[in-house]
PDB file of N, CA and C in Angstrom:
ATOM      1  N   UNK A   1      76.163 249.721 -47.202  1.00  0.00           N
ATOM      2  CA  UNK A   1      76.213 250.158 -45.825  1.00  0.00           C
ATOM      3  C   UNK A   1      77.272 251.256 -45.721  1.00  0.00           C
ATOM      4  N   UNK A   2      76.475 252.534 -45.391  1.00  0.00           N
ATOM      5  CA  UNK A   2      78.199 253.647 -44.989  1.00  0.00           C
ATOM      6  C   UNK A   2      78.436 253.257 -43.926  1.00  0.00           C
ATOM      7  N   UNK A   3      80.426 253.954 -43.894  1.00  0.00           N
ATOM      8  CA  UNK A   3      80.480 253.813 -42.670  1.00  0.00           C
ATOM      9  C   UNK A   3      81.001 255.656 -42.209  1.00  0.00           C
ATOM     10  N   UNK A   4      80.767 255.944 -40.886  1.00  0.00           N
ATOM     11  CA  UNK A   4      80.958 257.397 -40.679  1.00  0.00           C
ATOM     12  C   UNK A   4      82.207 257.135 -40.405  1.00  0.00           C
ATOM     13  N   UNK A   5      83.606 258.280 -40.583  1.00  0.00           N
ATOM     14  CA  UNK A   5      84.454 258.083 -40.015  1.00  0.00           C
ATOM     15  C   UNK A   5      84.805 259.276 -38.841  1.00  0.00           C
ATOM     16  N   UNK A   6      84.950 258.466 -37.301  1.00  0.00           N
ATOM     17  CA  UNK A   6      85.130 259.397 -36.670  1.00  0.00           C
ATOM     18  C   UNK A   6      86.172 260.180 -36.027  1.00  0.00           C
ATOM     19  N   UNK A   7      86.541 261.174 -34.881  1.00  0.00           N
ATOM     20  CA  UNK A   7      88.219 261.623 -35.168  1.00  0.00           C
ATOM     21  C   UNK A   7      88.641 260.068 -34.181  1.00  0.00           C
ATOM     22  N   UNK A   8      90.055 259.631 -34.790  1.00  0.00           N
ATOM     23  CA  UNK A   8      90.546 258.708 -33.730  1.00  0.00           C
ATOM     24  C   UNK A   8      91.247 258.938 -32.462  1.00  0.00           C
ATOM     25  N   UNK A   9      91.068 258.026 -31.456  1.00  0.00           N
ATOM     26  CA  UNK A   9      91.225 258.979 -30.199  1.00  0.00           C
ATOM     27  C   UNK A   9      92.747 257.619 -29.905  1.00  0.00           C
ATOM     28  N   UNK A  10      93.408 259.007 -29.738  1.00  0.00           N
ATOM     29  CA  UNK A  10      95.148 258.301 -29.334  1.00  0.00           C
ATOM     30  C   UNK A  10      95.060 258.038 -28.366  1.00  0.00           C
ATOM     31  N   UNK A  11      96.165 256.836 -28.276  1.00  0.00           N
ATOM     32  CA  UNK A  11      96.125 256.202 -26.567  1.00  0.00           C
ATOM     33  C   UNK A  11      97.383 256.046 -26.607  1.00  0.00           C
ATOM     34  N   UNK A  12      98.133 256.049 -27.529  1.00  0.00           N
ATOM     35  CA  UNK A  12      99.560 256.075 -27.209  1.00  0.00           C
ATOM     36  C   UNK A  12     100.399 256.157 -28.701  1.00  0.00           C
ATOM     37  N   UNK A  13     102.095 256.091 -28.490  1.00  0.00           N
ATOM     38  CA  UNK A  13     103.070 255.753 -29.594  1.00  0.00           C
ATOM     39  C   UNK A  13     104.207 255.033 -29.373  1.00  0.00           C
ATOM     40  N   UNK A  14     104.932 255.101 -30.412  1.00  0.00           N
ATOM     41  CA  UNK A  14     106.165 254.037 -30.206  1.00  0.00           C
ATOM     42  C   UNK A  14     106.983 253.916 -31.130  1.00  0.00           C
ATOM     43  N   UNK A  15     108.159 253.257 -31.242  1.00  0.00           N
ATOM     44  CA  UNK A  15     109.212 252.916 -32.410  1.00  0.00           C
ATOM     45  C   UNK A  15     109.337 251.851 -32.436  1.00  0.00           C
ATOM     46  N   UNK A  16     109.693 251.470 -34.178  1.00  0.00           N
ATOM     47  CA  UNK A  16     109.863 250.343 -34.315  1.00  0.00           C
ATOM     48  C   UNK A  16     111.195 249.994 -34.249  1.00  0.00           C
ATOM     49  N   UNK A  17     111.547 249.008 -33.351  1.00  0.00           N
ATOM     50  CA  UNK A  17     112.741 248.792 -33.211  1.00  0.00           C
ATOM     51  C   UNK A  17     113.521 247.546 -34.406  1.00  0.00           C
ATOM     52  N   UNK A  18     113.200 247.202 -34.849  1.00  0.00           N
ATOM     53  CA  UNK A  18     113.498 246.286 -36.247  1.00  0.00           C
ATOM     54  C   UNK A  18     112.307 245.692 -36.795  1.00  0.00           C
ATOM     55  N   UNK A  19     111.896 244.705 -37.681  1.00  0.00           N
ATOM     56  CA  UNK A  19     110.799 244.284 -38.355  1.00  0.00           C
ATOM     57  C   UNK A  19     110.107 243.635 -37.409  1.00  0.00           C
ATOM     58  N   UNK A  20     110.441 243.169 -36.760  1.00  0.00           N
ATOM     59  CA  UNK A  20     109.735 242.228 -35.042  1.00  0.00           C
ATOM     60  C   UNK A  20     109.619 242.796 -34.119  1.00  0.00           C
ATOM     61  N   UNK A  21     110.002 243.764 -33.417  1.00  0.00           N
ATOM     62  CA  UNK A  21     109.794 244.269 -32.561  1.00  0.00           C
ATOM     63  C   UNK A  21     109.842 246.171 -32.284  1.00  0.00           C
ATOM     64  N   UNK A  22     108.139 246.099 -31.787  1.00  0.00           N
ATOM     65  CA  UNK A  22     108.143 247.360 -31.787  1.00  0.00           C
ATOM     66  C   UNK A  22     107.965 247.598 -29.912  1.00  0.00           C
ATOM     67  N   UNK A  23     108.518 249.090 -29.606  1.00  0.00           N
ATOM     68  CA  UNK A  23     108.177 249.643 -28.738  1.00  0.00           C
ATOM     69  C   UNK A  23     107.132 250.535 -28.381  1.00  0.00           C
ATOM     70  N   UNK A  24     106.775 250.724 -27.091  1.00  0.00           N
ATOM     71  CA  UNK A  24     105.266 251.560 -27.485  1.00  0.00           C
ATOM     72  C   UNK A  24     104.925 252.246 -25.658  1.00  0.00           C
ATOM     73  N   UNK A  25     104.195 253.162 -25.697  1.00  0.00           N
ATOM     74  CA  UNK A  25     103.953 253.682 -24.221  1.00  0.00           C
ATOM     75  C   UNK A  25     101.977 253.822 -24.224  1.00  0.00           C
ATOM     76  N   UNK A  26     101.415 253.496 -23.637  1.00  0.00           N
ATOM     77  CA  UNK A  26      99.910 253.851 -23.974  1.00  0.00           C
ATOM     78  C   UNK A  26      99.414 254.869 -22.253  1.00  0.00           C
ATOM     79  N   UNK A  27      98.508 255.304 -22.948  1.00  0.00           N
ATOM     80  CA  UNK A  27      98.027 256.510 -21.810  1.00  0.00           C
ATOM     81  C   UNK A  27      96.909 255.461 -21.142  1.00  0.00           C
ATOM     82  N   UNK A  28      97.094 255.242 -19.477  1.00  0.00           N
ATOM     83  CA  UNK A  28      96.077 254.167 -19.071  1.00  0.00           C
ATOM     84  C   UNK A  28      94.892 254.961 -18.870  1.00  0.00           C
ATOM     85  N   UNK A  29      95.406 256.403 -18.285  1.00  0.00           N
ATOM     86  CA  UNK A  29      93.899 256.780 -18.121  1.00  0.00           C
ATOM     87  C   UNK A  29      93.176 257.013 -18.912  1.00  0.00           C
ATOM     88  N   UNK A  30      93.221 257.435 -20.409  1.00  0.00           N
ATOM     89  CA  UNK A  30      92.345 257.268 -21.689  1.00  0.00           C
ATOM     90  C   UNK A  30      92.086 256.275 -22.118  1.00  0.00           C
ATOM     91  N   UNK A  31      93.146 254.789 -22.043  1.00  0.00           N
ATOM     92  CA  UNK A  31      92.319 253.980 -21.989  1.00  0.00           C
ATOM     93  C   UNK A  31      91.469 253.536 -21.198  1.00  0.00           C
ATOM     94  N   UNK A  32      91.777 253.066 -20.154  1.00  0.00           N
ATOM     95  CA  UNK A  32      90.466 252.745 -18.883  1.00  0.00           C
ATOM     96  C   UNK A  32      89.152 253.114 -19.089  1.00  0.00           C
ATOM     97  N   UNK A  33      89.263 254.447 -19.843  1.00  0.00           N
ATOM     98  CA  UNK A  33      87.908 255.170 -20.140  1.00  0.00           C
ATOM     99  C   UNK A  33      87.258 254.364 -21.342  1.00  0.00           C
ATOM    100  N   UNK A  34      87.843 254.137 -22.138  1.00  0.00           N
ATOM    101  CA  UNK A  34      87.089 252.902 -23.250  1.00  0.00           C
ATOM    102  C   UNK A  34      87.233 251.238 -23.051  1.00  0.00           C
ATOM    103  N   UNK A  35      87.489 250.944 -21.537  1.00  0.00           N
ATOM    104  CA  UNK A  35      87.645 249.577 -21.526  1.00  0.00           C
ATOM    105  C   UNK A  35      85.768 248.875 -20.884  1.00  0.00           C
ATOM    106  N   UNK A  36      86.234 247.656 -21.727  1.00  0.00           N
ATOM    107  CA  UNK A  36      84.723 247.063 -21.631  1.00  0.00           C
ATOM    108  C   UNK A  36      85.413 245.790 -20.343  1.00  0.00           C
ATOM    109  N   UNK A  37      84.373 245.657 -19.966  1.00  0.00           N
ATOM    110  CA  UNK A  37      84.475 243.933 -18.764  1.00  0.00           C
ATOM    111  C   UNK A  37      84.174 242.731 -19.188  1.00  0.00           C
ATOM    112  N   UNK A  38      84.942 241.885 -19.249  1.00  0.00           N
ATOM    113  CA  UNK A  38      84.703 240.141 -19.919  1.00  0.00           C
ATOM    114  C   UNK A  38      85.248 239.553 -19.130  1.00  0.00           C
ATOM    115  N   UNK A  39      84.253 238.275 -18.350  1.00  0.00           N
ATOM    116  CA  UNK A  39      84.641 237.470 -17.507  1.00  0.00           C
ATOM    117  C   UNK A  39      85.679 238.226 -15.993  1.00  0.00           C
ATOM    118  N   UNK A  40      85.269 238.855 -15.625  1.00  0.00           N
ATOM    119  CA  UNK A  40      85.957 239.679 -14.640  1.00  0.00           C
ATOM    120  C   UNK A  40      86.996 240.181 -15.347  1.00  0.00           C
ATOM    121  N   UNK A  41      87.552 240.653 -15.953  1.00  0.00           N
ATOM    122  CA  UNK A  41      88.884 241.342 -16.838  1.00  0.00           C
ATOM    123  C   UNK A  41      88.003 242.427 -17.427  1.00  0.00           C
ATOM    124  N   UNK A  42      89.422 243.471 -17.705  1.00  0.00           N
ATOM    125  CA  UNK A  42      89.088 244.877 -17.924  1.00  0.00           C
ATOM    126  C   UNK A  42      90.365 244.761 -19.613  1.00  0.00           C
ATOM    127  N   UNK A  43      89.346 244.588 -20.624  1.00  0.00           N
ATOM    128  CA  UNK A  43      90.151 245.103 -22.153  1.00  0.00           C
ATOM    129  C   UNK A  43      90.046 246.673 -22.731  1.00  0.00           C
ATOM    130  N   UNK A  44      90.627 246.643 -23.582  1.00  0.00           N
ATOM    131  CA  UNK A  44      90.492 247.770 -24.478  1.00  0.00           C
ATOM    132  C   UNK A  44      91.269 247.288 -25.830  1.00  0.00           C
ATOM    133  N   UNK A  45      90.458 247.557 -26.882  1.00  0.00           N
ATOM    134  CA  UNK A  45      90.481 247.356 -28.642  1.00  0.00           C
ATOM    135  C   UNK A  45      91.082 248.134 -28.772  1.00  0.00           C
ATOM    136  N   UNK A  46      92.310 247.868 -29.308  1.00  0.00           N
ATOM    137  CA  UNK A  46      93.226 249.236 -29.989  1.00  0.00           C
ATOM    138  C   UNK A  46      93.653 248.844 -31.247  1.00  0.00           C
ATOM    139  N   UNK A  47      94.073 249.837 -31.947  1.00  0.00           N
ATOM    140  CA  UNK A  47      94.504 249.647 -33.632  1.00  0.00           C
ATOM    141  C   UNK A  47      96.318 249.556 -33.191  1.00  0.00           C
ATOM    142  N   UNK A  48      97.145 248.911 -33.740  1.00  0.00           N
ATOM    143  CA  UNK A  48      98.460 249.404 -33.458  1.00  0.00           C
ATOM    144  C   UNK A  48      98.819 249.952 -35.558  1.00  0.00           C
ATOM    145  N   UNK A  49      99.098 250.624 -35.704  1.00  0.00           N
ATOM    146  CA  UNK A  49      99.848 251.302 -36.927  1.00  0.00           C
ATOM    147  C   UNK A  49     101.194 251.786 -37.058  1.00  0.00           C
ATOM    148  N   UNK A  50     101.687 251.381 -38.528  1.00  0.00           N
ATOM    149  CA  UNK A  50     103.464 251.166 -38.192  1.00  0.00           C
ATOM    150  C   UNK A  50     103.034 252.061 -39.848  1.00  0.00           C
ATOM    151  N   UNK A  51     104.050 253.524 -39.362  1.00  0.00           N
ATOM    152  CA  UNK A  51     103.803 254.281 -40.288  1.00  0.00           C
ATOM    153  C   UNK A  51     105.478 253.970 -41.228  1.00  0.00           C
ATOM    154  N   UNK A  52     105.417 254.482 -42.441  1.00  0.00           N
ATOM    155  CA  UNK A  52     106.485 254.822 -43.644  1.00  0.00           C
ATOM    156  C   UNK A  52     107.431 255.271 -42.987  1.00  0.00           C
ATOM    157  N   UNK A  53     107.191 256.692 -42.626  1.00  0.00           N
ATOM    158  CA  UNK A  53     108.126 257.480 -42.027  1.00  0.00           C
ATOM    159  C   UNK A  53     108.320 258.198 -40.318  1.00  0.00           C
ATOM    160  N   UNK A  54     109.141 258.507 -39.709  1.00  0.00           N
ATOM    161  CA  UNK A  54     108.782 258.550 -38.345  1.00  0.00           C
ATOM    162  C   UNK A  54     108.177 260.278 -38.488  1.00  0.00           C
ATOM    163  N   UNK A  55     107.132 260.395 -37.636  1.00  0.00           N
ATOM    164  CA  UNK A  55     106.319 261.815 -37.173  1.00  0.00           C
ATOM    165  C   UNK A  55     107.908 262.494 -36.925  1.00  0.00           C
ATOM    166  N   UNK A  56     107.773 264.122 -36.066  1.00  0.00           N
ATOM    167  CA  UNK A  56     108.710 265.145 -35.924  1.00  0.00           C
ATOM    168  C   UNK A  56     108.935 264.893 -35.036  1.00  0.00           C
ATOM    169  N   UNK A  57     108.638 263.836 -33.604  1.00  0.00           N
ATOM    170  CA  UNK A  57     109.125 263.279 -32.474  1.00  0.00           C
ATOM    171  C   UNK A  57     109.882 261.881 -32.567  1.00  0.00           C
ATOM    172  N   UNK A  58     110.238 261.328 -33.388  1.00  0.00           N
ATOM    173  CA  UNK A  58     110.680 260.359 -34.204  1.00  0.00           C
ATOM    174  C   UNK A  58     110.021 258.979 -34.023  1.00  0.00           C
ATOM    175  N   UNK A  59     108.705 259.036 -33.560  1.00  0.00           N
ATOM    176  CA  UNK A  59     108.009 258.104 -33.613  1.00  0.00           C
ATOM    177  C   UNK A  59     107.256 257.622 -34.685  1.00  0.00           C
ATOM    178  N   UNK A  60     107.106 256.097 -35.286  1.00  0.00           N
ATOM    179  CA  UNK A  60     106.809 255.921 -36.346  1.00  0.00           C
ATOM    180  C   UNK A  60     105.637 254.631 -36.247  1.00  0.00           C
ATOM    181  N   UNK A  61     105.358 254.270 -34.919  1.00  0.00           N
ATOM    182  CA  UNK A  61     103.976 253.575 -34.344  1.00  0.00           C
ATOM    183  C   UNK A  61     103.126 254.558 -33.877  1.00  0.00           C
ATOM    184  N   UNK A  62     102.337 254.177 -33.855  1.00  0.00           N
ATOM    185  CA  UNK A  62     101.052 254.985 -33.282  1.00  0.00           C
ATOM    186  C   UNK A  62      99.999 253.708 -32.691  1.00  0.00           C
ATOM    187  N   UNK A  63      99.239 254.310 -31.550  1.00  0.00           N
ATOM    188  CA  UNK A  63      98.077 253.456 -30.933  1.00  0.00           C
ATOM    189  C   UNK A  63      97.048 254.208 -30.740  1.00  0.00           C
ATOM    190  N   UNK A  64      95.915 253.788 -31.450  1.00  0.00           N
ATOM    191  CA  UNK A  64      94.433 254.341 -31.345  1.00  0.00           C
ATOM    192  C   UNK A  64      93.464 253.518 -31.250  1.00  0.00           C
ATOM    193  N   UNK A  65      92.358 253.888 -30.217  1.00  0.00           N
ATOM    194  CA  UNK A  65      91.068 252.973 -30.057  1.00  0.00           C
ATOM    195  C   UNK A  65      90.714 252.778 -31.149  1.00  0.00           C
ATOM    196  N   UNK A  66      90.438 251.453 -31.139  1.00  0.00           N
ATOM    197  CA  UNK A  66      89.208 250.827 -31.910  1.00  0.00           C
ATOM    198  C   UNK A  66      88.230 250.535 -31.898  1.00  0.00           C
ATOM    199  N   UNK A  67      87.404 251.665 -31.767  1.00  0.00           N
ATOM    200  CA  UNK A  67      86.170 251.945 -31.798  1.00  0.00           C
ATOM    201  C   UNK A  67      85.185 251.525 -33.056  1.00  0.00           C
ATOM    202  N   UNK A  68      85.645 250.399 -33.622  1.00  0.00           N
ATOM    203  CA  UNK A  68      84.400 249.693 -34.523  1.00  0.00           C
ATOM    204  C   UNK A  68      83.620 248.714 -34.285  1.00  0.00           C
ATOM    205  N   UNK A  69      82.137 249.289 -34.739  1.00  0.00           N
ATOM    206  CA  UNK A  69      81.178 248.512 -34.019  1.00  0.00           C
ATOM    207  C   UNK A  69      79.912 247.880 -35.106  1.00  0.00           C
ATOM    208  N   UNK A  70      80.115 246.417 -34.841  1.00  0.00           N
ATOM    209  CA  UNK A  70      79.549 245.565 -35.936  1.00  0.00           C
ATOM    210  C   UNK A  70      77.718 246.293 -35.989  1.00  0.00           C
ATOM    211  N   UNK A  71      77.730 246.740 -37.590  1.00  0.00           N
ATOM    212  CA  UNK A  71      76.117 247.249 -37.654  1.00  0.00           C
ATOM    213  C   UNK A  71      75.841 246.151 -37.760  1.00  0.00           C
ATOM    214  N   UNK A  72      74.358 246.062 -36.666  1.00  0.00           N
ATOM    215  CA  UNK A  72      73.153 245.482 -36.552  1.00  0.00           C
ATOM    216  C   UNK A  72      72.483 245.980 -37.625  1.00  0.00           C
ATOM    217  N   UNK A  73      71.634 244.901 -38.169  1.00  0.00           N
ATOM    218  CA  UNK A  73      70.746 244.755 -38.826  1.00  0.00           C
ATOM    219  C   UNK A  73      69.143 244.381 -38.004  1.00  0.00           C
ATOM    220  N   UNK A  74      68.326 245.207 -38.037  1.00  0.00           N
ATOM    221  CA  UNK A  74      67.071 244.958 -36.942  1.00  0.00           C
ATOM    222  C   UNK A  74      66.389 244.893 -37.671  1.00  0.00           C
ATOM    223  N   UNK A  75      66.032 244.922 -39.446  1.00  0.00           N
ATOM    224  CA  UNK A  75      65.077 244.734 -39.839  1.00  0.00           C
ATOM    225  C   UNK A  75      64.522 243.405 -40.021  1.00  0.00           C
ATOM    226  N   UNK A  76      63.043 243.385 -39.959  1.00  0.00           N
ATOM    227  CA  UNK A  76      62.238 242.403 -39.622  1.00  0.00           C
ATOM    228  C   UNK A  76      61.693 241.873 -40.781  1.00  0.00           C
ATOM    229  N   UNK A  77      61.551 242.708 -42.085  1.00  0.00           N
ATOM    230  CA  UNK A  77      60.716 242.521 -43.013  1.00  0.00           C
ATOM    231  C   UNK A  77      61.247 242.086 -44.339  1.00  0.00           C
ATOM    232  N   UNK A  78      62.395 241.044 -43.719  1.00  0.00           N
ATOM    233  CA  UNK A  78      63.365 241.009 -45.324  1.00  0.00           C
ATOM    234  C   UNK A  78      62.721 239.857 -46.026  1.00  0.00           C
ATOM    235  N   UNK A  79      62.856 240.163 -47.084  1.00  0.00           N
ATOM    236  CA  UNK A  79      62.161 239.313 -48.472  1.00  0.00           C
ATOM    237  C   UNK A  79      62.018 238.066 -48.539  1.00  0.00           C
ATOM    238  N   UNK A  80      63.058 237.464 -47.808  1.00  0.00           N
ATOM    239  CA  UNK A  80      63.223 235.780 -47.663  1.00  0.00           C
ATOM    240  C   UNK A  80      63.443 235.064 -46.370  1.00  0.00           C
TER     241      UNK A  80
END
């Protein structure tokens, strides 16, 4: 099964403030735009990533949608 990889869409960043606790800011209005509805509640799937070294703004978290989506299988005609 491939998988395509597509560009990841940022929703926010942050620092890690020691091994337990990180800080972080997320953009609501980009998220809102990828949030799904469950049981009256409004989510959104995000990746959180805790990089090596901090980026040139000295941030070294990052937050991006997680936009992965379990392939269906629709074929009808399998062997067994």
């Amino acid at each position: 099964m491939e998988q395509t990889k597509s560009k990841k869409i940022r929703l926010g960043s942050g620092k890690k403030r020691n091994p337990t606790w990180l800080t972080a800011s997320i953009c609501l209005s980009e998220a809102h735009k990828h949030a799904y509805h469950y049981e009256g509640k409004d989510y959104v799937s995000i990746n959180i990533n805790i990089a090596d070294a901090p980026n040139d703004y000295g941030k070294d978290v990052s937050i991006t949608l997680n936009d992965y989506k379990k392939a269906t299988n629709e074929t009808t005609d399998l062997p067994f």
